[in-house]
Protein backbone atom coordinates (compact mmCIF):
# COMPACT_ATOMS: atom_id res chain seq x y z
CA UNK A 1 27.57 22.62 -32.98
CA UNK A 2 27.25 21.16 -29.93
CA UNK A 3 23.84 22.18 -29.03
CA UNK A 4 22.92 20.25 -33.00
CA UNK A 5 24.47 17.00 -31.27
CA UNK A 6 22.38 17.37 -28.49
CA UNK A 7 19.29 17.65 -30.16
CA UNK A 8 20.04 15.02 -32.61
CA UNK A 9 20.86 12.33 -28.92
CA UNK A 10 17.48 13.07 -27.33
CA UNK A 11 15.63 12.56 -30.91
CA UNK A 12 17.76 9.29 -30.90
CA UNK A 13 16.69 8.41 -27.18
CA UNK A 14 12.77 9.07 -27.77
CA UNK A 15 11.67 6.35 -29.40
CA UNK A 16 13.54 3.79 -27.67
CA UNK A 17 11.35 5.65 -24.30
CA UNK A 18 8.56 5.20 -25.61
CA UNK A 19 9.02 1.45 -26.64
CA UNK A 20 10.01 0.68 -23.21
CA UNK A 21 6.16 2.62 -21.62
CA UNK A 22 4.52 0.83 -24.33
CA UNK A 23 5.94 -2.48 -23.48
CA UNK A 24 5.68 -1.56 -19.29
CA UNK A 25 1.58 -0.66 -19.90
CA UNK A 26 1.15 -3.95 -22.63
CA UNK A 27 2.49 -6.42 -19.89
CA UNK A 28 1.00 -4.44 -16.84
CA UNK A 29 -2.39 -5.08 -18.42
CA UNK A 30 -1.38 -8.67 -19.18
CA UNK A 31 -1.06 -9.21 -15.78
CA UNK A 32 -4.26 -7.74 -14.31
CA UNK A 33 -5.63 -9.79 -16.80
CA UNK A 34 -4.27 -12.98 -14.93
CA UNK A 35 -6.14 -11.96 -11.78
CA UNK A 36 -8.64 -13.60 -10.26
CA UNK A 37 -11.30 -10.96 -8.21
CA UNK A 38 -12.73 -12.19 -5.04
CA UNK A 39 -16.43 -12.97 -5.56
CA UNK A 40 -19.22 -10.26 -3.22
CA UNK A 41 -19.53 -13.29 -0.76
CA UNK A 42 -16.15 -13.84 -0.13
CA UNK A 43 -15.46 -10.12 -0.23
CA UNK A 44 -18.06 -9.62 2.36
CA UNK A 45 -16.63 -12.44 4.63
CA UNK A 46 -13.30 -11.09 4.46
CA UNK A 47 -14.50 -7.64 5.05
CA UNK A 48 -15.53 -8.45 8.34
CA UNK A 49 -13.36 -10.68 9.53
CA UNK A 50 -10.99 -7.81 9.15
CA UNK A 51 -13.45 -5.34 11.26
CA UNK A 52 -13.56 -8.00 13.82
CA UNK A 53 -9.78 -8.40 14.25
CA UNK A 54 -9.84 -4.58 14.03
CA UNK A 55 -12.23 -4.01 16.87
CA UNK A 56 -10.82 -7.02 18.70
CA UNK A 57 -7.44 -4.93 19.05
CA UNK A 58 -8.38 -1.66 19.40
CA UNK A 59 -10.76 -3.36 22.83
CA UNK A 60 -7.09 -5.34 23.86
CA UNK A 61 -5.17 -2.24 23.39
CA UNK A 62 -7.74 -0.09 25.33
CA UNK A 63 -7.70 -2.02 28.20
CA UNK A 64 -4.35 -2.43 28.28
CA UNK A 65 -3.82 1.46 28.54
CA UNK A 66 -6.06 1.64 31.10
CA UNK A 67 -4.75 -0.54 33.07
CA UNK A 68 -1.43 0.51 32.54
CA UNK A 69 -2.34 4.48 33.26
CA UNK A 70 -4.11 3.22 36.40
CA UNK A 71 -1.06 1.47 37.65
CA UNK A 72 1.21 4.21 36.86
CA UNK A 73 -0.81 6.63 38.72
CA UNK A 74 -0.55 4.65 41.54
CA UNK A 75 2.90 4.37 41.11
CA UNK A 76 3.75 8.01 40.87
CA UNK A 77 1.30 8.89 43.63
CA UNK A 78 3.18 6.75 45.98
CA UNK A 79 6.25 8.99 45.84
């Protein structure tokens, strides 16, 4: 009897599922709709102002290690 009950809950609960993805996927494409894409230009330009920053740090972070490895050789050698 129990088992019956059960059944009859998660028949009960399906639709209401399935209401709530069909609602999530109708406003997540309402959404993307509201986008606005960048345009090739602007995608290019921001492209590489992001490589530049990219290559700017890794050069600032380079130096700084070997700087810092060189100093702390000659720390440890002193010893």
């Amino acid at each position: 009897m129990a088992g019956k009950e059960m059944e009859i809950q998660k028949k009960a609960k399906t639709p209401k599922k399935e209401k709530k993805k069909s609602r999530f996927f109708k406003e997540f494409w309402g959404e993307v709709k509201k986008l606005t894409w960048s345009t090739p230009k602007e995608l290019v330009v921001n492209t590489l102002t992001v490589i530049a920053f990219v290559a700017l740090f890794a050069i600032i972070i380079g130096v700084l290690d070997a700087v810092l490895g060189v100093g702390l050789k000659a720390i440890l050698n002193l010893g």
